[in-house]
N, C-alpha and C. Protein backbone atom coordinates (compact mmCIF):
# COMPACT_ATOMS: atom_id res chain seq x y z
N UNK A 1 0.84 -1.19 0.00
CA UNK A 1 0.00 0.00 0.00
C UNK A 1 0.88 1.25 0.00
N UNK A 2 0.56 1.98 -0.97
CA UNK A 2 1.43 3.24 -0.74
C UNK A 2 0.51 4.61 0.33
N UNK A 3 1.15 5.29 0.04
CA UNK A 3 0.64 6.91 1.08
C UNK A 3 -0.70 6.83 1.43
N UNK A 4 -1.74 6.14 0.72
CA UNK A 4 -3.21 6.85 0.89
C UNK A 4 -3.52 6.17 1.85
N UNK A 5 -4.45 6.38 2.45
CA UNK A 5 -5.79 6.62 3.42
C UNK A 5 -6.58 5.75 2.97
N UNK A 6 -6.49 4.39 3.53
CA UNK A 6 -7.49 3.24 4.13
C UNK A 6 -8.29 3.27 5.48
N UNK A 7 -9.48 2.53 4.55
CA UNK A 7 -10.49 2.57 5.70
C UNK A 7 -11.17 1.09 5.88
N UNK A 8 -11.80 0.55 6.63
CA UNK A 8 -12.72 -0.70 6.47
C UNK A 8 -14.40 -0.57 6.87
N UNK A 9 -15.07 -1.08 6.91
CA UNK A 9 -16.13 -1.06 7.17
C UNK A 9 -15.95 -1.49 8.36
N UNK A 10 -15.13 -2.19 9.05
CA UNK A 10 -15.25 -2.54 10.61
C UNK A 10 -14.66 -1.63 11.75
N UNK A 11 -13.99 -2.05 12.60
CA UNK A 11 -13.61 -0.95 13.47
C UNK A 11 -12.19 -0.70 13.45
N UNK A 12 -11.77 -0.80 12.28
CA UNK A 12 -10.19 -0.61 11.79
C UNK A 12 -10.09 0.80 11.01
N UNK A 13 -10.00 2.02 12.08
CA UNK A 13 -10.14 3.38 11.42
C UNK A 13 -9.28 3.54 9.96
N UNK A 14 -10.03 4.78 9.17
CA UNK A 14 -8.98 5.29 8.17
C UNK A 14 -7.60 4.99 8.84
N UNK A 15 -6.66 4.91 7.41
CA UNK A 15 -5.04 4.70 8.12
C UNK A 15 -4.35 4.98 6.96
N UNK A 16 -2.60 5.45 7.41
CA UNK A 16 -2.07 5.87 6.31
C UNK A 16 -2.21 7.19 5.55
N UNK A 17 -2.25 7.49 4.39
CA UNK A 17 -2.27 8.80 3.89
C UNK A 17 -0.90 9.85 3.81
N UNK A 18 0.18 8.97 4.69
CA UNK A 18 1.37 9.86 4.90
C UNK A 18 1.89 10.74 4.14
N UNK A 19 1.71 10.81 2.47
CA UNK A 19 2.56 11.09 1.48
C UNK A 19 1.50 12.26 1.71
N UNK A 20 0.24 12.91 2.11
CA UNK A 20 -0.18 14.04 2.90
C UNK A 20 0.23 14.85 3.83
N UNK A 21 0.47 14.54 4.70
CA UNK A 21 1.39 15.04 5.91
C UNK A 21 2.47 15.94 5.36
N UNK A 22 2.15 17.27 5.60
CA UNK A 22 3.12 18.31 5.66
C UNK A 22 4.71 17.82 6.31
N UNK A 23 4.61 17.49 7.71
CA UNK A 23 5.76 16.84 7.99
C UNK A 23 6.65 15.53 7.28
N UNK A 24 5.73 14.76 6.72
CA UNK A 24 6.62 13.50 6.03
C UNK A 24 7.31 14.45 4.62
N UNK A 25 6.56 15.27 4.14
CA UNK A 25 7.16 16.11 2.38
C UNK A 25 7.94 16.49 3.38
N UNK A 26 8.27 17.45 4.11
CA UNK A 26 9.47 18.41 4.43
C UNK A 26 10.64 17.36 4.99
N UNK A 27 10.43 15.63 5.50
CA UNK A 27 11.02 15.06 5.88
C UNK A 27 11.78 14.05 5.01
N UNK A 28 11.15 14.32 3.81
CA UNK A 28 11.55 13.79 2.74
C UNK A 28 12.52 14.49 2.37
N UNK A 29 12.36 16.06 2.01
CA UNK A 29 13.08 16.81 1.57
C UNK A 29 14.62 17.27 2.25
N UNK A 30 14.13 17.16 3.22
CA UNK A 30 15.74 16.93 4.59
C UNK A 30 16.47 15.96 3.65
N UNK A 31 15.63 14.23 3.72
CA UNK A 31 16.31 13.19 3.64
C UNK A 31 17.26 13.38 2.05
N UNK A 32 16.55 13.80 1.60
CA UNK A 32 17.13 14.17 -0.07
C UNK A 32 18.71 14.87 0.28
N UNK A 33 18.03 16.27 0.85
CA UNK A 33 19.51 17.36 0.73
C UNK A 33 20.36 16.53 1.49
N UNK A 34 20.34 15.76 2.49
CA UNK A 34 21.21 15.06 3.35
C UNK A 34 22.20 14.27 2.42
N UNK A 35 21.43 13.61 2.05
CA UNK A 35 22.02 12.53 0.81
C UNK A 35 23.08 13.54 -0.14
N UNK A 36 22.51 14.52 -0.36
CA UNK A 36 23.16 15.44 -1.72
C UNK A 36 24.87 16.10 -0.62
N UNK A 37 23.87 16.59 -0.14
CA UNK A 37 24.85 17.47 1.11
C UNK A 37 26.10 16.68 1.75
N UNK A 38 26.04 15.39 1.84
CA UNK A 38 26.63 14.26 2.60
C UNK A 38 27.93 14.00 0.93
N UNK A 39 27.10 13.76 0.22
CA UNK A 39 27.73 13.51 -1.28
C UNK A 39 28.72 14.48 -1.38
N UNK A 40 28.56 15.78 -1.49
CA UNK A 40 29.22 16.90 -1.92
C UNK A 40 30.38 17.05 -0.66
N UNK A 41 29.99 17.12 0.14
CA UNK A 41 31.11 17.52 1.53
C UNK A 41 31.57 16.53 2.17
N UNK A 42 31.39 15.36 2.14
CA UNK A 42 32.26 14.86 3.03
C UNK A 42 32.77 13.14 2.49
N UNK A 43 33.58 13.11 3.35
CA UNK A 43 34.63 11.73 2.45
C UNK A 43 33.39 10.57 2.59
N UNK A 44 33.09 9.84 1.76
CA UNK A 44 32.03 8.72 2.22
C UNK A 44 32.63 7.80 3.29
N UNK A 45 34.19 7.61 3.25
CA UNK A 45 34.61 7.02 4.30
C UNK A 45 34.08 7.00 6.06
N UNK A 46 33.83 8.74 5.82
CA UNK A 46 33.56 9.09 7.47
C UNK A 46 32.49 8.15 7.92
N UNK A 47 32.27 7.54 8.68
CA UNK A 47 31.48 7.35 9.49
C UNK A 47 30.07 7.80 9.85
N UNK A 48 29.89 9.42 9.94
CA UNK A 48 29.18 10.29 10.13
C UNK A 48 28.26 10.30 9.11
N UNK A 49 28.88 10.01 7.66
CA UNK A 49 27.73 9.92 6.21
C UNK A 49 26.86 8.94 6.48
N UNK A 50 27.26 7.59 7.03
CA UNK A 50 26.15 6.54 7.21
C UNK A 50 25.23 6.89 8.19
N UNK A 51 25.35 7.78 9.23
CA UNK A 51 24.99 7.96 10.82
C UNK A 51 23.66 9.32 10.35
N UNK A 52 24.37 10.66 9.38
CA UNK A 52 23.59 11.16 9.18
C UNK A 52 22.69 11.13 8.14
N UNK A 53 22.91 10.25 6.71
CA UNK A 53 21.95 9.53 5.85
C UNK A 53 20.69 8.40 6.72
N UNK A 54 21.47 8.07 7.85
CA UNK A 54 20.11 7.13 8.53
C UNK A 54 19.38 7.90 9.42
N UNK A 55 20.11 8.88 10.43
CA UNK A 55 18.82 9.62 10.94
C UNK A 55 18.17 10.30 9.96
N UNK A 56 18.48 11.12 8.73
CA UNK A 56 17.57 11.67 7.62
C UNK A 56 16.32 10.82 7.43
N UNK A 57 16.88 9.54 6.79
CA UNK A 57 16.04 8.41 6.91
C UNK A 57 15.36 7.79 7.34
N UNK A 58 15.34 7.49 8.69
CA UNK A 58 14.77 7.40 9.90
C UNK A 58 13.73 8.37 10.34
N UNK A 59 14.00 9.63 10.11
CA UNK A 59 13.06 10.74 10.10
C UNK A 59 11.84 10.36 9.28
N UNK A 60 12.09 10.49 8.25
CA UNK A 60 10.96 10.16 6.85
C UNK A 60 10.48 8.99 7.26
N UNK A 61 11.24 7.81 7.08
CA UNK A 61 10.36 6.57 7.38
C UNK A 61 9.64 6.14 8.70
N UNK A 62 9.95 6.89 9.40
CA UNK A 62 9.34 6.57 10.83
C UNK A 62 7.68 7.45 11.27
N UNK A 63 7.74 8.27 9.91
CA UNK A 63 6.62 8.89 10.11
C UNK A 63 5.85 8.43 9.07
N UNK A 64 5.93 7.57 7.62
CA UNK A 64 5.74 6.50 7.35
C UNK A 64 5.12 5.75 7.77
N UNK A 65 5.72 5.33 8.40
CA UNK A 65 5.66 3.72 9.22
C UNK A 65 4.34 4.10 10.75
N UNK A 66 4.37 5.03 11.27
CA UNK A 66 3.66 5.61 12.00
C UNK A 66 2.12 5.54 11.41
N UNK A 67 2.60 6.76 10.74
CA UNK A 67 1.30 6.25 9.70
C UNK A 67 0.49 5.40 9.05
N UNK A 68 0.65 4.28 8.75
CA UNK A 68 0.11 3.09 8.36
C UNK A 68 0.21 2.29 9.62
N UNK A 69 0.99 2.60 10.92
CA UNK A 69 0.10 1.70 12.03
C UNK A 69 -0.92 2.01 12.76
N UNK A 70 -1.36 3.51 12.49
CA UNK A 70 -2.31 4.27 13.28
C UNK A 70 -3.92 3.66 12.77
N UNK A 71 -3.63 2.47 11.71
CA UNK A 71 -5.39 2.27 12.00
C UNK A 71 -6.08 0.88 13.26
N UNK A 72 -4.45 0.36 13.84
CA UNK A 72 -4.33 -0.30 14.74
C UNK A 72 -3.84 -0.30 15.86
N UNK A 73 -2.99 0.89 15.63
CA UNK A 73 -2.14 1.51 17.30
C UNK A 73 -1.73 2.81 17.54
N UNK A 74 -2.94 3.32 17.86
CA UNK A 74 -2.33 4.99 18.14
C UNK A 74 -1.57 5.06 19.11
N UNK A 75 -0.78 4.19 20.12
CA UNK A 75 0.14 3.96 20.62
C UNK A 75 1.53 3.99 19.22
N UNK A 76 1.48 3.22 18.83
CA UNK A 76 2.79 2.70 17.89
C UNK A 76 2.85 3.65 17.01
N UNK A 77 1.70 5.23 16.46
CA UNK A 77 1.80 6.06 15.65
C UNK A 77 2.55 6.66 16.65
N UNK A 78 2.29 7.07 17.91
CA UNK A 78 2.50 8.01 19.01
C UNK A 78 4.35 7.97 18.92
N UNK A 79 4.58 6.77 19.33
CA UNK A 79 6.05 6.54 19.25
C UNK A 79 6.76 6.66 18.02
N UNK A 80 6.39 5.92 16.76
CA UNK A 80 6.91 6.29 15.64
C UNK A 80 7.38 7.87 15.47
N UNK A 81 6.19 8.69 15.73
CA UNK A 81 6.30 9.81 15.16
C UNK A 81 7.29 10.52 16.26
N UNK A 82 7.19 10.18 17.33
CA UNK A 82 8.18 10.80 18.55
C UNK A 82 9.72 10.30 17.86
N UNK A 83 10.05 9.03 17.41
CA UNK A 83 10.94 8.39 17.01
C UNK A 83 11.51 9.11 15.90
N UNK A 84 10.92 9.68 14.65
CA UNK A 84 11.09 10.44 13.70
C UNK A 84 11.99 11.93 14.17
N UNK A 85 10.73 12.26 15.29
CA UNK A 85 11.21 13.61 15.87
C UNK A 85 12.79 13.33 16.55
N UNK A 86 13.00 12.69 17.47
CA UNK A 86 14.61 12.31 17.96
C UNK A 86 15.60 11.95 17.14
N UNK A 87 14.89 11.05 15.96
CA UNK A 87 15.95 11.25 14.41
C UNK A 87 16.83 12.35 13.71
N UNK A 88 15.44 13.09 13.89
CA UNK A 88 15.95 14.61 12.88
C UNK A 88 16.42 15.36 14.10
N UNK A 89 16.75 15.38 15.38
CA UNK A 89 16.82 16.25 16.63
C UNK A 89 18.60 15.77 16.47
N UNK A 90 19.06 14.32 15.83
CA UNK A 90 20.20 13.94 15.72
C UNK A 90 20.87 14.20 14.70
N UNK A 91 20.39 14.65 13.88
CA UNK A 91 20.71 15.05 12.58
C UNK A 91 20.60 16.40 12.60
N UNK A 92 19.98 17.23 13.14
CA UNK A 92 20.35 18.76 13.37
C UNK A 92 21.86 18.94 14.44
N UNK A 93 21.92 17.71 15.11
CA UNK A 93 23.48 18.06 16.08
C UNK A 93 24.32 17.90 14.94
N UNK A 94 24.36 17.03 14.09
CA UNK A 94 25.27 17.03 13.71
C UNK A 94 25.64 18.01 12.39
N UNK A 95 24.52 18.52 11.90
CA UNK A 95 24.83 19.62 10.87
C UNK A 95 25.65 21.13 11.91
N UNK A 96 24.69 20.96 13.06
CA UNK A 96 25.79 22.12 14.45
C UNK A 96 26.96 21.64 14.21
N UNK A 97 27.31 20.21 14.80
CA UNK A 97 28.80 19.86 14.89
C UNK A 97 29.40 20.23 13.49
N UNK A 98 28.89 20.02 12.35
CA UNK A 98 29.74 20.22 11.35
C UNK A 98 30.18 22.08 11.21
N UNK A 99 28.99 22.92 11.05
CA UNK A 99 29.86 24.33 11.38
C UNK A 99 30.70 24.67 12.06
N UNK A 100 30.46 23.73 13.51
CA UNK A 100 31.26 24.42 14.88
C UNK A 100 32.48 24.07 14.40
N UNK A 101 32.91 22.74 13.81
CA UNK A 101 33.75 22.25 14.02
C UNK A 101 34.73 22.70 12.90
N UNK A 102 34.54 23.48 11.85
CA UNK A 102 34.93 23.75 10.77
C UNK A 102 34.64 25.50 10.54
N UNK A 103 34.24 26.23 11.99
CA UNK A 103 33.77 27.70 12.42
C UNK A 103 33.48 28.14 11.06
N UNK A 104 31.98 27.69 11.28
CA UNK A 104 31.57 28.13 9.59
C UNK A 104 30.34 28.81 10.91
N UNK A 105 29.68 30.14 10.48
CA UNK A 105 28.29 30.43 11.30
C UNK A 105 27.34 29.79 11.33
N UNK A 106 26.59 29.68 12.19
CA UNK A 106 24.98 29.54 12.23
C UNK A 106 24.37 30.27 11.78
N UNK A 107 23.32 29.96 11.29
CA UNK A 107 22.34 31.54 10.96
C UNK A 107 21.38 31.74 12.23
N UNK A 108 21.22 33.06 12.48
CA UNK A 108 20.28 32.92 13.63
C UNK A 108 18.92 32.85 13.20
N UNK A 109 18.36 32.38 13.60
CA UNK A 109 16.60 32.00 13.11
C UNK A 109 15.61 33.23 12.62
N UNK A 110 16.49 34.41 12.90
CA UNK A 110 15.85 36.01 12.15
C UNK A 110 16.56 36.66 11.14
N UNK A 111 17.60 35.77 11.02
CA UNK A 111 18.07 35.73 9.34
C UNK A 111 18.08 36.21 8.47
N UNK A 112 18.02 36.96 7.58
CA UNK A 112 17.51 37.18 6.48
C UNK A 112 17.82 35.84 5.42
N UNK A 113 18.59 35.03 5.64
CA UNK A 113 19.04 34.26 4.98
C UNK A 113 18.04 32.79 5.81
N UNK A 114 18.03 33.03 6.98
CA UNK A 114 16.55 31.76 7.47
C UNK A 114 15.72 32.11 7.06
N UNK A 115 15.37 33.49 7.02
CA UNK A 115 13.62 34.30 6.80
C UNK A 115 13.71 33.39 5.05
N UNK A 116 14.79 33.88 4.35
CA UNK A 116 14.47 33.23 3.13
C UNK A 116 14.14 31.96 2.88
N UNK A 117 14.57 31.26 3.73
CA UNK A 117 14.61 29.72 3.92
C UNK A 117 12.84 29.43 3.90
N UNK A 118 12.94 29.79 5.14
CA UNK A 118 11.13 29.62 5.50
C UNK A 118 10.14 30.44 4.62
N UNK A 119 10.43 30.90 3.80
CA UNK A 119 9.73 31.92 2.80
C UNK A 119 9.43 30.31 1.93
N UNK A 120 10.74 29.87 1.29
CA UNK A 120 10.40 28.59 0.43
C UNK A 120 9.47 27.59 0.94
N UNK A 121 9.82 27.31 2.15
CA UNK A 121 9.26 26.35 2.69
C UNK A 121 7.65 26.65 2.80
N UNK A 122 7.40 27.83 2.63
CA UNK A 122 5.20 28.07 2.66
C UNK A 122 4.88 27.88 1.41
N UNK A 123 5.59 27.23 0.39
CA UNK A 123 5.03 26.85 -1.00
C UNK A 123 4.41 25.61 -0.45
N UNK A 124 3.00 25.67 -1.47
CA UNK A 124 2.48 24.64 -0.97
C UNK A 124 2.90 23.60 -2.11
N UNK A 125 2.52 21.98 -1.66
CA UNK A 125 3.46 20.86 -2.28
C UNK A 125 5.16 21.12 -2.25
N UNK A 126 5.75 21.27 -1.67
CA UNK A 126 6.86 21.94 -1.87
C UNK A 126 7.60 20.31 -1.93
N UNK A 127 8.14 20.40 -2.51
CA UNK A 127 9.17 19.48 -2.88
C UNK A 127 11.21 19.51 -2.72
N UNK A 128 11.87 18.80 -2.58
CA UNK A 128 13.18 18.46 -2.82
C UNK A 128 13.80 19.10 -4.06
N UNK A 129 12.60 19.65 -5.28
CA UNK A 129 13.04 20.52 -6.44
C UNK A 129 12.82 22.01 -5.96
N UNK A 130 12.51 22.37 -4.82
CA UNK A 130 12.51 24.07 -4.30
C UNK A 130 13.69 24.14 -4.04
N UNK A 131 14.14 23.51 -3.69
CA UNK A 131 15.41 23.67 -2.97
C UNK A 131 16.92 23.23 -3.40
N UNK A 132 16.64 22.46 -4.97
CA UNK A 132 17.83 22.08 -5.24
C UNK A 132 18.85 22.77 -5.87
N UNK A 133 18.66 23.49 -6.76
CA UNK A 133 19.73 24.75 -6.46
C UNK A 133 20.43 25.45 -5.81
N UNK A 134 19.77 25.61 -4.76
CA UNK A 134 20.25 25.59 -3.44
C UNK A 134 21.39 24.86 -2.94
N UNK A 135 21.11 23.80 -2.81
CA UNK A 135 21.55 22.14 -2.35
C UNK A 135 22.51 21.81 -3.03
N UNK A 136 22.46 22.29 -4.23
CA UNK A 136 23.55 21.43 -5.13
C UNK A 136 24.26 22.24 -5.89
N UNK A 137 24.38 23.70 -5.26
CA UNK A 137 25.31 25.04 -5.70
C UNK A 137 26.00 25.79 -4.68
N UNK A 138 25.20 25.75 -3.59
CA UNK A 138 25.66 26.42 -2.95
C UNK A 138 27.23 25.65 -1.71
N UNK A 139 27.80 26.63 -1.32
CA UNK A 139 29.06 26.51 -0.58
C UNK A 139 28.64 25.17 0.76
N UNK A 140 29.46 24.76 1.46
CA UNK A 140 28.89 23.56 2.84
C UNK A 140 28.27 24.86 3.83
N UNK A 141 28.54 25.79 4.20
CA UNK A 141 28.03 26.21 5.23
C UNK A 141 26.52 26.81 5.22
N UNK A 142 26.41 27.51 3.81
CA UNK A 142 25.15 27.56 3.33
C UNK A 142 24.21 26.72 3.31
N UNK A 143 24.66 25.45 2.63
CA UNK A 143 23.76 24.52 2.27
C UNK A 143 23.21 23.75 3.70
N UNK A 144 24.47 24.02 4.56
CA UNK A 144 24.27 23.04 6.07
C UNK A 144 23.60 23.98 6.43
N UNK A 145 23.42 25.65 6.37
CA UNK A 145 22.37 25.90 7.26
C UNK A 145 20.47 25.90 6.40
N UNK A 146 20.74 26.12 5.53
CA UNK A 146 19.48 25.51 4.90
C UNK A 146 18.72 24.37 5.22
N UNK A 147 19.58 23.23 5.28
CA UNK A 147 18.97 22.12 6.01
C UNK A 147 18.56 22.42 7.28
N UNK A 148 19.45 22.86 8.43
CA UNK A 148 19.31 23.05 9.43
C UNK A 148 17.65 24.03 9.71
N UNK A 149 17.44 24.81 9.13
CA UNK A 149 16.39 25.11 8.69
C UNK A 149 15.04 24.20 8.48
N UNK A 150 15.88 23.42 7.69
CA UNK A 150 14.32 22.51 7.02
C UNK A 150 13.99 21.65 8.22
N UNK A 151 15.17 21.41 8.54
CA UNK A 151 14.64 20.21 10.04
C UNK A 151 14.13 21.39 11.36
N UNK A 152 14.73 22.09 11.42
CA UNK A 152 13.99 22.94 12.49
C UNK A 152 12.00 23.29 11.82
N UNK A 153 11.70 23.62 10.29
CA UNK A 153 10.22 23.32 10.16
C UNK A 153 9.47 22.14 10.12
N UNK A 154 11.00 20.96 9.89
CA UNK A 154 9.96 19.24 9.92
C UNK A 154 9.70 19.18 11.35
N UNK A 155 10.75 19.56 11.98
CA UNK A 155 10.52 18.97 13.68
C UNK A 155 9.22 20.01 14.49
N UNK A 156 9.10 21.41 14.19
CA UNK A 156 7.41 21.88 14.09
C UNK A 156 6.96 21.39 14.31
N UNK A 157 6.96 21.07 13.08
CA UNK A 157 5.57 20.40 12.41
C UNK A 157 5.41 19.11 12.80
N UNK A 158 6.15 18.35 13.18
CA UNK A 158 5.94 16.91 14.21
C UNK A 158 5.60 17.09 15.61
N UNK A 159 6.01 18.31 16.13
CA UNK A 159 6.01 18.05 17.61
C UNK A 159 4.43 18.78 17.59
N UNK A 160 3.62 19.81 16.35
CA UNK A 160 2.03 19.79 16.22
C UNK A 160 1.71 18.71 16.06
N UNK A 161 2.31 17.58 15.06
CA UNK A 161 1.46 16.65 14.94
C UNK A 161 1.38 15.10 16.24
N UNK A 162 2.38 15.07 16.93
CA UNK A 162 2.09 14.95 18.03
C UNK A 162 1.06 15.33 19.32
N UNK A 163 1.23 16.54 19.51
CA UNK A 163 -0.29 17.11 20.20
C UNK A 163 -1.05 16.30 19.65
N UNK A 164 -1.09 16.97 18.46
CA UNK A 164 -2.75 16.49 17.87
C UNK A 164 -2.91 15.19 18.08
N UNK A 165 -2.42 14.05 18.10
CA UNK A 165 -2.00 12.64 18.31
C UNK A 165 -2.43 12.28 19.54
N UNK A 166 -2.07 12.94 20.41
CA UNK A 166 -2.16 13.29 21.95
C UNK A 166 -3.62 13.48 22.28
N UNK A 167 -4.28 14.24 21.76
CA UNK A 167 -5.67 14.80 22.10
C UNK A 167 -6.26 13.83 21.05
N UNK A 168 -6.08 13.38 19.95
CA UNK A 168 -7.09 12.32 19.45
C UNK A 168 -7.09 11.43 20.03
N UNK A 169 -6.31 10.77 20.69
CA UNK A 169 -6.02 9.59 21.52
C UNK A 169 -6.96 9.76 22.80
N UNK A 170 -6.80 11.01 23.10
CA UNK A 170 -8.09 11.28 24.67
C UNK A 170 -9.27 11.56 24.33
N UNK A 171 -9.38 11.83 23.23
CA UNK A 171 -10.69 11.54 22.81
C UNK A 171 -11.39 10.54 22.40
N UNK A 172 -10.76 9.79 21.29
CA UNK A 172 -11.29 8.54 20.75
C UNK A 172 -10.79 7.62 21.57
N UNK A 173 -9.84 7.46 21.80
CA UNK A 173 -9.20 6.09 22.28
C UNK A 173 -8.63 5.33 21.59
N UNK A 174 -8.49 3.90 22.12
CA UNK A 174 -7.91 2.66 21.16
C UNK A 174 -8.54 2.24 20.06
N UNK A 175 -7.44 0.94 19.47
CA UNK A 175 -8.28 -0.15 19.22
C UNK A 175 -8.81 -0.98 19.82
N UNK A 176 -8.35 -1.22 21.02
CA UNK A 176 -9.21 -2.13 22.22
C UNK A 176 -10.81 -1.81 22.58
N UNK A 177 -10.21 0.03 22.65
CA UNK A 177 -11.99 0.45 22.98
C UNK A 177 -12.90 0.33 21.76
N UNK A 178 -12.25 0.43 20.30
CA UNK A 178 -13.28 0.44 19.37
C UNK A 178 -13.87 -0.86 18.90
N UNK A 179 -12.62 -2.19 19.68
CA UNK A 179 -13.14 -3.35 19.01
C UNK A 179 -14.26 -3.79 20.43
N UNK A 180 -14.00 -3.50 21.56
CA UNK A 180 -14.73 -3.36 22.33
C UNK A 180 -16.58 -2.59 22.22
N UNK A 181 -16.41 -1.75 21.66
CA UNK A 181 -17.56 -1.11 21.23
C UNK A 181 -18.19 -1.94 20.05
N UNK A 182 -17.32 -2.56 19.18
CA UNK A 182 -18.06 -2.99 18.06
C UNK A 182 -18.14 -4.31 18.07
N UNK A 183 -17.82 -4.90 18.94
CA UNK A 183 -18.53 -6.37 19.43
C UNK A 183 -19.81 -6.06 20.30
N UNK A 184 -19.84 -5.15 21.06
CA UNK A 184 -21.19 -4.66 21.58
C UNK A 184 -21.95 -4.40 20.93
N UNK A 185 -22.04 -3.93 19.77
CA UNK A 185 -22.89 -3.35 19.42
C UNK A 185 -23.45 -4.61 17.97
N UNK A 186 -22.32 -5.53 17.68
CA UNK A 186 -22.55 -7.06 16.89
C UNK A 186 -23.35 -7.29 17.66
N UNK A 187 -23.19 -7.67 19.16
CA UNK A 187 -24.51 -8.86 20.40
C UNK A 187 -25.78 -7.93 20.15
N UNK A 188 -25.42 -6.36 19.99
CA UNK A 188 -27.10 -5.70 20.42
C UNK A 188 -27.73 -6.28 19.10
N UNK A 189 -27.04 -6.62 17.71
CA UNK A 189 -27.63 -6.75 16.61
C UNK A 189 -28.25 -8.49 16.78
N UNK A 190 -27.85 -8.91 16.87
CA UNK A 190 -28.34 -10.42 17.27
C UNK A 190 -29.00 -10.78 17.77
């Protein structure tokens, strides 16, 4: 099954839809420049290319994977998506470690050069092609803070979609309570 939004007639809610999710596109788009960014700057030998290509990765797929378990465990979405968020939280240290360590700046988050960042990022559908010029011209310190950027709006936008996760969960509940409800309501039919 790819991205969309399954449903059943029984008590197995809609599920999936991820390739929707504002956070999985912008987590995609991390995972891309990472890959590009990782390519261009640094020896593939290091260590660090496999470490920060998998939290990129890990990011994207874990909100994925979240997604298509949420029509059976809003527990296991809950964690996935927390899991995603600590991914990309590891992958922003290490785009830090790479400036600090090579005293290239940060941008500060009022930027004119972040403001531009996040200007791209309110295109709607925005894709891994907004940004590749960017990505695949510009100098390492630039390009590392661009990313740094994009994961500071994926991780946002996860730690909203968490709440929201949070409060659907206290509202609706499980699957325990819904298969619970809908065996009750099989006996009332009988």
């Amino acid at each position: 099954m790819t991205g969309k939004a399954s449903s059943s007639d029984g008590f197995i809610p809609a599920h999936g839809g991820y390739e929707r999710l504002l956070s999985f596109q912008k987590a995609r788009i991390v995972y891309d420049a990472t890959v590009c960014f990782c390519g261009r700057f640094l020896d593939k030998r290091d260590r660090t290319v496999d470490q920060m290509v998998q939290a990129a990765r890990s990011g994207k797929q874990n909100i994925l994977e979240g997604s298509q378990a949420s029509g059976t465990s809003k527990e296991m979405e809950i964690k996935l998506t927390n899991v995603a968020r600590a991914s990309l939280e590891e992958l922003l240290e290490d785009y830090r470690d790479f400036l600090r360590t090579r005293d290239f700046p940060l941008w500060d988050k009022d930027s004119k050069e972040a403001l531009f960042v996040r200007k791209l990022g309110k295109s709607k559908d925005g894709t891994y092609e907004t940004y590749r010029t960017y990505v695949e011209t510009r100098p390492p310190e630039v390009v590392a803070n661009i990313i740094i950027c994009l994961i500071h709006q994926t991780s946002y936008l996860l730690d909203r979609q968490i709440r929201q996760l949070e409060k659907a969960f206290l509202a609706e509940g499980g699957l325990r309570e819904k298969m619970t409800q809908a065996r009750l309501k099989a006996r009332k039919r009988k």
